[in-house]
Protein backbone atom coordinates (compact mmCIF):
# COMPACT_ATOMS: atom_id res chain seq x y z
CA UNK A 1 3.44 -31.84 6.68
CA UNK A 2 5.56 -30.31 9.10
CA UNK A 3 6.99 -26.62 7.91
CA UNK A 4 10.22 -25.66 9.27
CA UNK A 5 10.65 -22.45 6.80
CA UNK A 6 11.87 -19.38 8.67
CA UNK A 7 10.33 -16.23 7.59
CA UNK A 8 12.51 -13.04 8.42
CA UNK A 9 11.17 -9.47 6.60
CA UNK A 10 12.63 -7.23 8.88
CA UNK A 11 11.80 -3.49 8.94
CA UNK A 12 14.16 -0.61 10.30
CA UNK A 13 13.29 3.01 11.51
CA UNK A 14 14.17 4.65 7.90
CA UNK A 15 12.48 1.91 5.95
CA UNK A 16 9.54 2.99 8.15
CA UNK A 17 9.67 6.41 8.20
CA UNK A 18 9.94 6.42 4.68
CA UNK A 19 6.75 4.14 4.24
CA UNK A 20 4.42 7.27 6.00
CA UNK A 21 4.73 9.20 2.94
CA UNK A 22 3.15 9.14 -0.54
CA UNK A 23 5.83 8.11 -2.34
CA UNK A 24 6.70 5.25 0.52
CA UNK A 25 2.85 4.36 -0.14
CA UNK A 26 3.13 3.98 -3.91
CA UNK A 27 6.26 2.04 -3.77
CA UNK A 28 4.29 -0.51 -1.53
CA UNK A 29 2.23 -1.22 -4.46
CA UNK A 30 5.72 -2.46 -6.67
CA UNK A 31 7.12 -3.91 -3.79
CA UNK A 32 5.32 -5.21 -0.65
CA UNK A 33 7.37 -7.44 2.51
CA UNK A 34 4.20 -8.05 2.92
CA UNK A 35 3.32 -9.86 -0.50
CA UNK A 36 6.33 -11.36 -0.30
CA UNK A 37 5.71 -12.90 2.87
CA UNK A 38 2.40 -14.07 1.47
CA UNK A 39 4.15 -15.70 -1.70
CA UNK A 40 6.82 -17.06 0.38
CA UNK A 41 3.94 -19.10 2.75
CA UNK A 42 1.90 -20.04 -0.43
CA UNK A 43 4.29 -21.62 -2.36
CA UNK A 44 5.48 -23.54 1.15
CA UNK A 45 1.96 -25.10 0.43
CA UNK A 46 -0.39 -22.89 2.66
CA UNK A 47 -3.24 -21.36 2.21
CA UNK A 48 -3.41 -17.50 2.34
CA UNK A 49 -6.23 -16.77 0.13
CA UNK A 50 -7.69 -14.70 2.80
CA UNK A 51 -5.33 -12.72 3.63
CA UNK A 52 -4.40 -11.73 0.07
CA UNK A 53 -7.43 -10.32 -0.44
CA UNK A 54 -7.26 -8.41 2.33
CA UNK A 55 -4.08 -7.06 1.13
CA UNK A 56 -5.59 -6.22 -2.06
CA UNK A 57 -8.78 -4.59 -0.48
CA UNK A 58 -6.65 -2.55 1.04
CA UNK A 59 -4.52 -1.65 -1.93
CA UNK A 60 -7.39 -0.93 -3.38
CA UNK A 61 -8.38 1.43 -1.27
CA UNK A 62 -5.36 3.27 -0.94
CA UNK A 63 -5.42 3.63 -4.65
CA UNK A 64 -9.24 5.08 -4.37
CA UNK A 65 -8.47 7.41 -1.73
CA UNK A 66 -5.54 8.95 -3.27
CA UNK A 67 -7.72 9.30 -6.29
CA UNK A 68 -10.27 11.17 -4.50
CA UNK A 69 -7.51 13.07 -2.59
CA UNK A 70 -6.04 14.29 -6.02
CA UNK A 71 -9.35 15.07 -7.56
CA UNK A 72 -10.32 17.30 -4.22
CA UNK A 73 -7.29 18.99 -4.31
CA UNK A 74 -7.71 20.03 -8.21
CA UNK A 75 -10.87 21.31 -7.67
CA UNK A 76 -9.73 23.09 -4.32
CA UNK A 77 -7.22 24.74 -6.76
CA UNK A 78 -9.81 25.62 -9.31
CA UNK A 79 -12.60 27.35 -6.62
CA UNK A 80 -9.05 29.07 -5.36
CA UNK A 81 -9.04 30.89 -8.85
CA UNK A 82 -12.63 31.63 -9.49
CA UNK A 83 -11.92 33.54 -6.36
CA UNK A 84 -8.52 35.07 -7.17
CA UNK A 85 -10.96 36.37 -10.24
CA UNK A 86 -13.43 38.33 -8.57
C-alpha cells in the first residue's frame, strides 16, 4: 500500500521557546505534535507501537522527575527553617 499522506507539524521560535519551561513541559502532556504525528501515521495503517512507548517512557519520566524536583525543593524549604530557628 503505497502512502502518499503529507505530514506537516511545524514548530516556530516562540512555540519553542515556550516549550523550555515548566509550564511549556506540562502542556506537552495535553497536547503533543508529537502524538499527533504518531496518531496521524497509525491510523494511515502503520505501525508505531515503538515509538509510542518511547514517547510515553519519556512522559513518564518527566512526570517522575518533576515529582522528585518538587519534593526536593519542599524539603530544601523545610531544612531552610529549622535553620532560620536556631
Amino acid at each position: 500500500m503505497k502512502n502518499d499522506s503529507v505530514y506537516h507539524y511545524p514548530g516556530n521560535d516562540t512555540y519553542t521557546e515556550k516549550l523550555y519551561s515548566d509550564e511549556g513541559i506540562k502542556r506537552l502532556a495535553q497536547d503533543s505534535k508529537i502524538i499527533r504525528l504518531l496518531e496521524e501515521l497509525e491510523r494511515h495503517g502503520n505501525n508505531v507501537g515503538g515509538a509510542r512507548d518511547e514517547v510515553n517512557a519519556l512522559f513518564n519520566y518527566v512526570s517522575a522527575t518533576k515529582k522528585v524536583k518538587a519534593d526536593m525543593i519542599t524539603h530544601l524549604e523545610y531544612m531552610k527553617s529549622c535553620i532560620e530557628k536556631t
